[in-house]
N, C-alpha and C. Protein backbone atom coordinates (compact mmCIF):
# COMPACT_ATOMS: atom_id res chain seq x y z
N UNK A 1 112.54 60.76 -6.67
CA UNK A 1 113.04 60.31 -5.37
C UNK A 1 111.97 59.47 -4.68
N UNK A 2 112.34 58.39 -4.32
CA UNK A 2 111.33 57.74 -3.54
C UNK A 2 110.74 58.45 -1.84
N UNK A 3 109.30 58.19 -2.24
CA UNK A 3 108.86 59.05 -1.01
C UNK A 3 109.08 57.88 0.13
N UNK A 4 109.54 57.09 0.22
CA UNK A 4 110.03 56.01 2.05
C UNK A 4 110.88 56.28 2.40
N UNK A 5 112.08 56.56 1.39
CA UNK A 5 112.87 56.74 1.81
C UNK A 5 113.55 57.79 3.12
N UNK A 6 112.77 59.29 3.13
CA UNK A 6 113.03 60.06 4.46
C UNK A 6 112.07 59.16 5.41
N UNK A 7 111.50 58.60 4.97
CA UNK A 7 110.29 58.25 6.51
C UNK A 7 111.11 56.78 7.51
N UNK A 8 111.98 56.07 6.22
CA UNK A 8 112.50 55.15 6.45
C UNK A 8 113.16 55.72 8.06
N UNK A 9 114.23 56.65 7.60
CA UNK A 9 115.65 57.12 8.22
C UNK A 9 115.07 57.99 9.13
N UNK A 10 113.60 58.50 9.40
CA UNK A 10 112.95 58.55 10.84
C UNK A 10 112.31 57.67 11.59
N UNK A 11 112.21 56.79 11.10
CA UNK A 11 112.16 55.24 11.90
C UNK A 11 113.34 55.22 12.41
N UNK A 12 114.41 54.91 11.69
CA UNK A 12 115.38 54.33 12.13
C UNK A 12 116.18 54.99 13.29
N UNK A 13 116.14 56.72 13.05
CA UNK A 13 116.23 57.30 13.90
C UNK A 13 115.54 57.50 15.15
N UNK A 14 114.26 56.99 15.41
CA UNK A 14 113.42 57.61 16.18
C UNK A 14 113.74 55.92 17.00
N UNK A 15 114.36 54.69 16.32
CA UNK A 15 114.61 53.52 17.16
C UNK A 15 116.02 53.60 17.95
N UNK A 16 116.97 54.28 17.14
CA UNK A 16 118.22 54.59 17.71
C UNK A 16 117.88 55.32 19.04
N UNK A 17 117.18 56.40 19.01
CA UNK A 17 116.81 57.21 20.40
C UNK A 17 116.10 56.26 21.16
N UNK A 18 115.22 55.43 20.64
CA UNK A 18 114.69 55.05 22.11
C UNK A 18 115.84 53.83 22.55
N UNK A 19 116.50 53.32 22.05
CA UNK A 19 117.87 52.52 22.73
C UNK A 19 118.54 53.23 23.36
N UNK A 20 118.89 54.48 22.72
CA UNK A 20 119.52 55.17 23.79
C UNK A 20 118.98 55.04 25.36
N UNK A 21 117.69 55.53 24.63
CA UNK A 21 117.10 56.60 25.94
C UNK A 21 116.54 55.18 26.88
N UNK A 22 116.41 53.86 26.41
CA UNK A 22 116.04 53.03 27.37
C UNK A 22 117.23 52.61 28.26
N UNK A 23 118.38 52.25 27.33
CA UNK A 23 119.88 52.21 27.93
C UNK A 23 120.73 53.19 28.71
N UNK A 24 120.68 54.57 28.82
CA UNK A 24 121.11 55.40 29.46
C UNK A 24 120.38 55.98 30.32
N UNK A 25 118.93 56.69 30.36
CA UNK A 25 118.48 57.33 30.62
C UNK A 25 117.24 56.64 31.66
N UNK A 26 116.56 55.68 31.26
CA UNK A 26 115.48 54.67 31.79
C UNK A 26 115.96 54.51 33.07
N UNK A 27 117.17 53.61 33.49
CA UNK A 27 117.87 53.66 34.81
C UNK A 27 117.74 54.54 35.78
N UNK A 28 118.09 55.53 35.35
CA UNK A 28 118.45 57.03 35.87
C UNK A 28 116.88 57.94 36.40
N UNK A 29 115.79 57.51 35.72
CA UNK A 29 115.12 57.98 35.86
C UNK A 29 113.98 56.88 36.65
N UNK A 30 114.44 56.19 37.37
CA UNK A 30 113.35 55.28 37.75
C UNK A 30 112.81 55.74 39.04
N UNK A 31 111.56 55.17 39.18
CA UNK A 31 110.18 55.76 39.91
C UNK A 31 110.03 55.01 40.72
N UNK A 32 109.78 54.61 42.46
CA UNK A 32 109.16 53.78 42.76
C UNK A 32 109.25 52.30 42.18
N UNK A 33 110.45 51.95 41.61
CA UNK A 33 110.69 50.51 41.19
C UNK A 33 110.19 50.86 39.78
N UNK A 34 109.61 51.47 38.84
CA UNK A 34 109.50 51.09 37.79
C UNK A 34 110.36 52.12 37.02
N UNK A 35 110.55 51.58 36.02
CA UNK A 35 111.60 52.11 35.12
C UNK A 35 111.17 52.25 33.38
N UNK A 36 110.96 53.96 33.16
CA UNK A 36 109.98 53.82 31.85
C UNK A 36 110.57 52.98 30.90
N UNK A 37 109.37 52.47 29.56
CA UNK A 37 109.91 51.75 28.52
C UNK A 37 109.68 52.47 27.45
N UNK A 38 110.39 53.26 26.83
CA UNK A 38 111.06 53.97 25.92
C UNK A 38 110.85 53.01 24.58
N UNK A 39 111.47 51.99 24.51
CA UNK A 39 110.95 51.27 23.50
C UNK A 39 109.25 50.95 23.02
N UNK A 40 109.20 50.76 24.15
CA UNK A 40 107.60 50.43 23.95
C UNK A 40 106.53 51.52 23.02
N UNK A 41 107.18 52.87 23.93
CA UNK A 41 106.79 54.00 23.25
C UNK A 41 107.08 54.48 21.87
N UNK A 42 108.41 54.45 21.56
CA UNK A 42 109.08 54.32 20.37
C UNK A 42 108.00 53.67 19.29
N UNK A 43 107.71 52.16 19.46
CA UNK A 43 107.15 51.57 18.80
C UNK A 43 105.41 51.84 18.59
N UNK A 44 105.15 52.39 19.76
CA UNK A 44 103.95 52.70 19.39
C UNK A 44 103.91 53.99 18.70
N UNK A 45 104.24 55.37 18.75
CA UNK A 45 104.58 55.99 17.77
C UNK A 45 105.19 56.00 16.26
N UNK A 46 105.83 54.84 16.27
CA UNK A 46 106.65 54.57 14.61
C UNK A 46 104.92 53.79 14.17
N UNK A 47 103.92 53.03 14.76
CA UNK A 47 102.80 52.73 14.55
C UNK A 47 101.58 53.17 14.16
N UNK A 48 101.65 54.67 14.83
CA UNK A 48 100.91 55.93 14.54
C UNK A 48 101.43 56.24 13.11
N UNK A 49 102.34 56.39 12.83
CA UNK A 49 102.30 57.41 11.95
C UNK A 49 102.80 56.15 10.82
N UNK A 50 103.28 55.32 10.69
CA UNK A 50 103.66 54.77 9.98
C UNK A 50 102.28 53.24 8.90
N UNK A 51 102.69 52.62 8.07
CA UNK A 51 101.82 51.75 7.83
C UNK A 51 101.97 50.32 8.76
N UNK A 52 101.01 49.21 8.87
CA UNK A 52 101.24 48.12 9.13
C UNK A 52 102.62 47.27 9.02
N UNK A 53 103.09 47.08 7.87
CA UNK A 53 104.54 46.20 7.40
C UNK A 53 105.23 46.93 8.30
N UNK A 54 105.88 48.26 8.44
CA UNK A 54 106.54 48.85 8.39
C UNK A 54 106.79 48.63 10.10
N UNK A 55 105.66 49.24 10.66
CA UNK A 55 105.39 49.31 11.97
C UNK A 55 105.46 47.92 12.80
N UNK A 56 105.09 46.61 12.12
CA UNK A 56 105.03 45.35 12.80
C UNK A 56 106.60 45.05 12.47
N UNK A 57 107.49 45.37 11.78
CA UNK A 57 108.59 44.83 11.75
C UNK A 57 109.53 45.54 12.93
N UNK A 58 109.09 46.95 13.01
CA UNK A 58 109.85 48.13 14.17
C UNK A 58 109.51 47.62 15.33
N UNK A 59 108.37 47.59 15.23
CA UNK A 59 107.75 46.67 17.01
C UNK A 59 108.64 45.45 17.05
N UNK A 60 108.95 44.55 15.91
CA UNK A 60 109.20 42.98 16.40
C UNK A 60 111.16 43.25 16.46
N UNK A 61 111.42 44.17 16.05
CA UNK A 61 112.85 44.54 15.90
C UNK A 61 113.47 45.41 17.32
N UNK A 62 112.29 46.30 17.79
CA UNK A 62 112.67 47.13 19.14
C UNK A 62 112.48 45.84 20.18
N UNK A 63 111.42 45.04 19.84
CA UNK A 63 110.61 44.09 21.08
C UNK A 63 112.29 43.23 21.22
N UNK A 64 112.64 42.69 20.25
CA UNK A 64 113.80 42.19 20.21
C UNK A 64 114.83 42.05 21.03
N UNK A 65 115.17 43.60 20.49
CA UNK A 65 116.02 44.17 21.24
C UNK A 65 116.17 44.01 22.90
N UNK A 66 114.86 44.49 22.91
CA UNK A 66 114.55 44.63 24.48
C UNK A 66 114.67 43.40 25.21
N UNK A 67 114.31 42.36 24.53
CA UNK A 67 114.13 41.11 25.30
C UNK A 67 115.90 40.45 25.72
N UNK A 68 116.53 40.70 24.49
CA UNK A 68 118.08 40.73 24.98
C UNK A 68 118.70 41.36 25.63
N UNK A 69 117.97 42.91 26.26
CA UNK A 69 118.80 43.38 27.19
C UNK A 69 118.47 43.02 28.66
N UNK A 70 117.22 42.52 28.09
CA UNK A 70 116.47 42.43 29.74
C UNK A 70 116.36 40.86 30.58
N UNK A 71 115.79 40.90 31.86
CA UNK A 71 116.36 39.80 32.35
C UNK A 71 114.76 38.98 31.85
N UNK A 72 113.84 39.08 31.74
CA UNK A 72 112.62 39.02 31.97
C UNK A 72 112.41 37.68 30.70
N UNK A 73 111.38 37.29 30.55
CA UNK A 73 111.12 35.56 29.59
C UNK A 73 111.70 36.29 28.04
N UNK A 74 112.38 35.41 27.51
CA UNK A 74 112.45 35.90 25.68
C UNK A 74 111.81 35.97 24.92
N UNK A 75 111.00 36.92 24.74
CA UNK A 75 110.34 37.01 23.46
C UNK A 75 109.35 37.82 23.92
N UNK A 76 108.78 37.39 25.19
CA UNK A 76 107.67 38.55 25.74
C UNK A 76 107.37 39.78 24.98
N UNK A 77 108.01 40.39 25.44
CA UNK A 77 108.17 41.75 24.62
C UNK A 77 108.33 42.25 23.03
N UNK A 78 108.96 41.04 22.69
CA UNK A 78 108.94 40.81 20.98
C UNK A 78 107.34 40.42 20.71
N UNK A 79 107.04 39.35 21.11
CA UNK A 79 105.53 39.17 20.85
C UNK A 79 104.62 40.15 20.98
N UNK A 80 104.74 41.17 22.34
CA UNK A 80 103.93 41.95 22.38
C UNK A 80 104.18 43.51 21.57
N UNK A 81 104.85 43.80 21.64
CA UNK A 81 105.34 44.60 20.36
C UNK A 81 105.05 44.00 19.10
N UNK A 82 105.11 43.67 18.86
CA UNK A 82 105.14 43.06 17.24
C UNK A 82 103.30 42.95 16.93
N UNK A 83 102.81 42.62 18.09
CA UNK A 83 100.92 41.98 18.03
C UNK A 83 100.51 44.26 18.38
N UNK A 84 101.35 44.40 19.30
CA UNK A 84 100.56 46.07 18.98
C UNK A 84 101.02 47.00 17.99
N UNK A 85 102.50 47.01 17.35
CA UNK A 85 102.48 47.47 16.44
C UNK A 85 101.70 47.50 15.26
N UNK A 86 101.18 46.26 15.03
CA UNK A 86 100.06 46.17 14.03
C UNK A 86 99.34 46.38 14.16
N UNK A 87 98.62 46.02 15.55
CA UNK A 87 97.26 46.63 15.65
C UNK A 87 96.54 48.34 15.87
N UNK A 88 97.90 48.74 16.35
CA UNK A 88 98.04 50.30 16.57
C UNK A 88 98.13 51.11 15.00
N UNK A 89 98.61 50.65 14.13
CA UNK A 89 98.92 51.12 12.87
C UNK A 89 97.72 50.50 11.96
N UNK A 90 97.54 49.34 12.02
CA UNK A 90 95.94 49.25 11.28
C UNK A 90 95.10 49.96 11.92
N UNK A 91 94.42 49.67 13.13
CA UNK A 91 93.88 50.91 13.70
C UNK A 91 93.65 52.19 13.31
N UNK A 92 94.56 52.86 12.92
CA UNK A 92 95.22 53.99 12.48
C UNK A 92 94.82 54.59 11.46
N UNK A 93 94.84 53.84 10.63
CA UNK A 93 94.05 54.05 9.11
C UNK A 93 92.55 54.84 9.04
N UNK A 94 92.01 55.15 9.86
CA UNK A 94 90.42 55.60 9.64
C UNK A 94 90.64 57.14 9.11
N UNK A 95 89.65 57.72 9.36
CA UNK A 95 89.56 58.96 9.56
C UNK A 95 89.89 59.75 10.32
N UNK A 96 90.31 59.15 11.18
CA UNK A 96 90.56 59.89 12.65
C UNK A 96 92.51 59.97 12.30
N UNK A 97 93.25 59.85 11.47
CA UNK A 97 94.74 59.45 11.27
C UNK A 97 95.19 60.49 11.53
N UNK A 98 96.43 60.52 12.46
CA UNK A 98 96.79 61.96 12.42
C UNK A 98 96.15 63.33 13.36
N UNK A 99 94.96 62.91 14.09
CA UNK A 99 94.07 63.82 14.87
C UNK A 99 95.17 63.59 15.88
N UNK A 100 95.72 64.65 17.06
CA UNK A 100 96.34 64.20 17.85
C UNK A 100 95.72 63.96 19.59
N UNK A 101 94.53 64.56 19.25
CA UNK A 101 93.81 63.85 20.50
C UNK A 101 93.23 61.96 20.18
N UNK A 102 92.93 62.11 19.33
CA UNK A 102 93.27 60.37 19.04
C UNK A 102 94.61 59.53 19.25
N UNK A 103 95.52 60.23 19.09
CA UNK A 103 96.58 59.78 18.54
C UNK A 103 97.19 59.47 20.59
N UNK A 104 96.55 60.45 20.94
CA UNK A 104 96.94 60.43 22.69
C UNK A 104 96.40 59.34 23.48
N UNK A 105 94.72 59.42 22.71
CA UNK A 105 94.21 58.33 23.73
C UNK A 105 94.64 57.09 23.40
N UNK A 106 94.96 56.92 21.85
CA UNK A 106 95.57 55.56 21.38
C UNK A 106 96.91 54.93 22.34
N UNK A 107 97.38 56.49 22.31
CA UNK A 107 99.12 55.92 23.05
C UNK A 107 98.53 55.27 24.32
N UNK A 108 97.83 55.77 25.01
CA UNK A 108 97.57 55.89 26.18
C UNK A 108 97.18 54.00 26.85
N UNK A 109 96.15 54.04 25.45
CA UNK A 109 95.54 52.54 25.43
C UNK A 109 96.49 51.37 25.40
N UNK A 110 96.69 52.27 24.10
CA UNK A 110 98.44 50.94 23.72
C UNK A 110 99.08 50.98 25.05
N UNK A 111 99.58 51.29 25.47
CA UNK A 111 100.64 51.39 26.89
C UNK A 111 99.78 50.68 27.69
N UNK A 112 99.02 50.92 28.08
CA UNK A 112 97.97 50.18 29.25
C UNK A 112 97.99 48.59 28.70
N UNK A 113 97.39 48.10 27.52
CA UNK A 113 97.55 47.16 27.03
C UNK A 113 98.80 46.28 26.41
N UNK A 114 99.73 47.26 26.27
CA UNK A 114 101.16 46.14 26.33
C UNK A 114 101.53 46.18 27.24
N UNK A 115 101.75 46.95 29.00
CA UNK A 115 102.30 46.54 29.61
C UNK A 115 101.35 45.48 30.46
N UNK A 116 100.12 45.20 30.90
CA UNK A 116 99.37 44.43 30.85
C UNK A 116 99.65 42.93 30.53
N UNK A 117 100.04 43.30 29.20
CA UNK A 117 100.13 41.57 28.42
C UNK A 117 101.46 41.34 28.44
N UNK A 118 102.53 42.04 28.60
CA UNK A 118 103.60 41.62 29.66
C UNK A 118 103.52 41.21 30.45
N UNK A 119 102.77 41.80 31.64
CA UNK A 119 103.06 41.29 32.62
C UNK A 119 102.11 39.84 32.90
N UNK A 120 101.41 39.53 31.85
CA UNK A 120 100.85 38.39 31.88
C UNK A 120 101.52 37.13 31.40
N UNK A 121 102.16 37.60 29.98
CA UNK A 121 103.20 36.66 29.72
C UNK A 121 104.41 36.59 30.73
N UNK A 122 104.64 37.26 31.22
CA UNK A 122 105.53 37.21 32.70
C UNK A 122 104.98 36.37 33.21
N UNK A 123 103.84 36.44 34.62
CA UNK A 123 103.05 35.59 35.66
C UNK A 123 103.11 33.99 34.71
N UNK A 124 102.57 33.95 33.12
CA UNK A 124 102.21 32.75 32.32
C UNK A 124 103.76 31.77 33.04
N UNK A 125 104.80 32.71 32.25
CA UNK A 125 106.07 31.58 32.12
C UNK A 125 106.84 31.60 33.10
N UNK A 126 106.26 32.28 34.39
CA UNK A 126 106.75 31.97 36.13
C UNK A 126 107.55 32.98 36.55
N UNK A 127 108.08 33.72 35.42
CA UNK A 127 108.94 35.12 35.64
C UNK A 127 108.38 36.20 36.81
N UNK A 128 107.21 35.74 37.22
CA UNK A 128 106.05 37.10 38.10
C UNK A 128 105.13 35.73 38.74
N UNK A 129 105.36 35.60 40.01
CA UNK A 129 104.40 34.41 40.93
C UNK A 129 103.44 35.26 41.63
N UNK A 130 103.52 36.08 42.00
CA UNK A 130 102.48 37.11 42.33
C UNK A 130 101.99 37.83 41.60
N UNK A 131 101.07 37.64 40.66
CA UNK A 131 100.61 38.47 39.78
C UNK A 131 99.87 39.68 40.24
N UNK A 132 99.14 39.56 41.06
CA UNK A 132 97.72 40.70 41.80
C UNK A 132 98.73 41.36 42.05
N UNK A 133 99.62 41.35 42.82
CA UNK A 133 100.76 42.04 43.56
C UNK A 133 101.34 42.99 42.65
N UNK A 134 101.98 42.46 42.06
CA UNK A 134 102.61 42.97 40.65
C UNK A 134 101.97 44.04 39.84
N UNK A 135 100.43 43.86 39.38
CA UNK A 135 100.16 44.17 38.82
C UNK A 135 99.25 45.59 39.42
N UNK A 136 99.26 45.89 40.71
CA UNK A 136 99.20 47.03 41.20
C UNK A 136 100.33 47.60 41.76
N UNK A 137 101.34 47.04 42.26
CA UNK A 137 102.41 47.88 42.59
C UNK A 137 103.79 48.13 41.13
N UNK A 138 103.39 47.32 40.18
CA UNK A 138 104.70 47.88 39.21
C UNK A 138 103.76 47.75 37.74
N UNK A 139 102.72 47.46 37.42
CA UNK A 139 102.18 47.14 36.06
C UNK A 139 101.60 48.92 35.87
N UNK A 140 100.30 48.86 37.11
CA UNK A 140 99.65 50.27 37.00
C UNK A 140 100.41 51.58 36.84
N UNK A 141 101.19 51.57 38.07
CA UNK A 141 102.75 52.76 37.81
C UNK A 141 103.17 53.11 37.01
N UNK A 142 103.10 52.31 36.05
CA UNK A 142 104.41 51.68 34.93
C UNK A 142 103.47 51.84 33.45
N UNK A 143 102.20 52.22 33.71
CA UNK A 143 101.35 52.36 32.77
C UNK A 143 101.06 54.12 32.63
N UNK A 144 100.84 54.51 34.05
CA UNK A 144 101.01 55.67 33.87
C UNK A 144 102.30 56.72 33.82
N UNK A 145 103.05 55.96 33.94
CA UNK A 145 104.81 56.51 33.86
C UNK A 145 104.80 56.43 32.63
N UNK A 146 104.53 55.12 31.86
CA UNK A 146 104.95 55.07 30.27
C UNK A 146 103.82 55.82 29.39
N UNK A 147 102.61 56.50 29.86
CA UNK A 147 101.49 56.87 29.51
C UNK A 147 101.93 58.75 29.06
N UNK A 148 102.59 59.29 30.12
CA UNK A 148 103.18 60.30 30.40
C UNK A 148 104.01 60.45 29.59
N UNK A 149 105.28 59.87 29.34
CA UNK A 149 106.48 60.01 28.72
C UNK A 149 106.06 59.68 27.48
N UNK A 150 105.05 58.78 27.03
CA UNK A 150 104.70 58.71 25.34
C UNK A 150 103.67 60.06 25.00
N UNK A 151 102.97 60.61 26.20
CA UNK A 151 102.56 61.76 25.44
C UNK A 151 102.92 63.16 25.18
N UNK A 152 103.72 62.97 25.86
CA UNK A 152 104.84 63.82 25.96
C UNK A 152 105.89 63.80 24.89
N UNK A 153 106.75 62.87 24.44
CA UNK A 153 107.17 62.21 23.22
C UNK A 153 105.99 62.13 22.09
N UNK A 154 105.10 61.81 21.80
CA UNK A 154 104.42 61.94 20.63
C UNK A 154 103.98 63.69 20.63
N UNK A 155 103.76 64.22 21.80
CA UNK A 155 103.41 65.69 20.87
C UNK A 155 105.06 66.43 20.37
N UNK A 156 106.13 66.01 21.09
CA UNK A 156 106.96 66.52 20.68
C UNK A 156 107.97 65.92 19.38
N UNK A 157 106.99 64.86 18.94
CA UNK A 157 107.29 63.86 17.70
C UNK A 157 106.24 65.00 16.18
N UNK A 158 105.08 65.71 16.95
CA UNK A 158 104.15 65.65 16.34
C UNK A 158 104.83 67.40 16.14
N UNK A 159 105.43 68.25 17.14
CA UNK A 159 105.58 69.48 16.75
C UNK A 159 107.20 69.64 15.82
N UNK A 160 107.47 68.52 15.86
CA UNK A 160 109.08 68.52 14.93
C UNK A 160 108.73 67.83 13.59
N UNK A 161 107.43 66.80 13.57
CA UNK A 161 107.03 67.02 12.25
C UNK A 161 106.28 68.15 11.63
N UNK A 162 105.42 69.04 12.10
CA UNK A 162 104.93 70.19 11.64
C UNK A 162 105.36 70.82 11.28
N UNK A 163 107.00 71.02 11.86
CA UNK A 163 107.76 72.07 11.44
C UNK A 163 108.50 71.96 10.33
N UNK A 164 108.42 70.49 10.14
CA UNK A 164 109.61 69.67 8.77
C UNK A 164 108.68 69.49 8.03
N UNK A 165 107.19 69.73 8.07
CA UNK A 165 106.29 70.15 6.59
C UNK A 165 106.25 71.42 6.95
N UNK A 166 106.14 72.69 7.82
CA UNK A 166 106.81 74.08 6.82
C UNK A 166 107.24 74.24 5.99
N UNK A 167 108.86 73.61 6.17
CA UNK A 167 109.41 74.00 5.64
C UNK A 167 109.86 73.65 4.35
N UNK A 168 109.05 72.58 4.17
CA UNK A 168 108.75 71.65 2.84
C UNK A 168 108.07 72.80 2.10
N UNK A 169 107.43 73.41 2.80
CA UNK A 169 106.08 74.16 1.93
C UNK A 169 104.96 73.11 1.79
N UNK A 170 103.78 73.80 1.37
CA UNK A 170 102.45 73.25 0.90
C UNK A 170 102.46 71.80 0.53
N UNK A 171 101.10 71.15 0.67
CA UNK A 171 101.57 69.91 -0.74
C UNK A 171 100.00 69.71 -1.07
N UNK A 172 100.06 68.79 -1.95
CA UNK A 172 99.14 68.67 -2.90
C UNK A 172 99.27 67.34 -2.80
N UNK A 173 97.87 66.47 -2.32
CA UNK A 173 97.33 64.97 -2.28
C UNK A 173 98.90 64.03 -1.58
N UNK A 174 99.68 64.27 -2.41
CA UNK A 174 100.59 62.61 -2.49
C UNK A 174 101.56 62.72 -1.71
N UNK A 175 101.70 64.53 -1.52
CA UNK A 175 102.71 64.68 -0.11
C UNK A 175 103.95 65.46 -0.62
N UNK A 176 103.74 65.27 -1.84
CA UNK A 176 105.35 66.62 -3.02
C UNK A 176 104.75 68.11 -2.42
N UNK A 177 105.38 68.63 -2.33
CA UNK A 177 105.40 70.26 -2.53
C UNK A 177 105.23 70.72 -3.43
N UNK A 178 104.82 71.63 -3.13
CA UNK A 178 103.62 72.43 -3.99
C UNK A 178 103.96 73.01 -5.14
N UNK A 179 105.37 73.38 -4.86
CA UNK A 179 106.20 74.13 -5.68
C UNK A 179 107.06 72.96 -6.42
N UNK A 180 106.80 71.71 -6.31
CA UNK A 180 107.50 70.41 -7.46
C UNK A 180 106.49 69.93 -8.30
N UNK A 181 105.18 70.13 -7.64
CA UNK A 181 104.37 69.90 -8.51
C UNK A 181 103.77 71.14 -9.59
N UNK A 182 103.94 72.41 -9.52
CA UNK A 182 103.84 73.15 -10.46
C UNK A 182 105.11 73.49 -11.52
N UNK A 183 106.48 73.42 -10.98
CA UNK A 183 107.27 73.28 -11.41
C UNK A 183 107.24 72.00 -13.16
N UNK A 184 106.36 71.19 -12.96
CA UNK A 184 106.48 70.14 -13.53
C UNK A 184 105.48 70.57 -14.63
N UNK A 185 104.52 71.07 -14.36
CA UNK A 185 103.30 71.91 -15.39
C UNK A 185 104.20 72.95 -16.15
């Protein structure tokens, strides 16, 4: 059985939820004018855990998305998704992969830094004429609103995978269970 294949169909799943949850739920839950980005988060988590290819195509596919639902310049958000998905997922690769106090301050960074370069490509293509303005009354907010809800979402990304290697059982290097690889001896 190919091992992408389940990781695939938690991507895909974990992009379906954040459409949801940016389309239904984002609205509903807005703060002081800002309104979390669910996608954003989405993508930086499918980045964490996932490789480069994989992760820069989810970023440039959610960023997408987003840019068609929203009123804001086209592509913004595709560009910037797509430039942190990669860099969040190469990143990723060290030693530190998988630590989840890394994995927090990363979200944390990422969020600060894509909504940031939004709102710059905003002010750039005239979408935001007050930038200073902006960028303390809806960028900062909006960093720690989306800062919150991704760490919150990644530990509860991180305790529903723990539980789906339980129940896998053990594994050995490549990620099979323990009991497929002795089976085979």
């Amino acid at each position: 059985m190919d091992q992408s294949q389940p990781r695939m169909s938690i991507v895909v799943f974990t992009a379906l939820i954040a459409i949801i949850l940016q389309l239904v739920v984002a609205p509903a839950i807005t703060l002081f004018g800002v309104v979390p980005n669910f996608i954003m988060v989405a993508a930086i988590i499918t980045a964490l855990r996932n490789g480069p290819v994989r992760s820069t195509v989810t970023g440039f596919l959610l960023g997408l998305f987003f840019d068609l639902c929203s009123l804001g310049p086209m592509g913004a958000m595709t560009l910037v998704l797509t430039i942190l998905s990669y860099a969040v997922s190469s990143l990723n690769r060290g030693g530190f992969a998988g630590n989840i106090i890394i994995d927090l301050f990363t979200m944390i960074a990422a969020v600060a830094l894509g909504e940031f370069l939004v709102s710059v490509i905003y002010a750039i293509a005239g979408a935001n004429p007050q930038f200073m303005l902006s960028l303390v009354q809806l960028v900062l907010p909006a960093i720690v609103y989306d800062s919150v809800i991704g760490c919150i979402l990644l530990i509860v990304f991180n305790e529903a995978q723990r539980g789906r290697k339980r129940r896998s059982g053990p594994t050995l290097g490549s990620g099979r269970s323990l009991s497929r690889k002795l089976n085979k001896l």
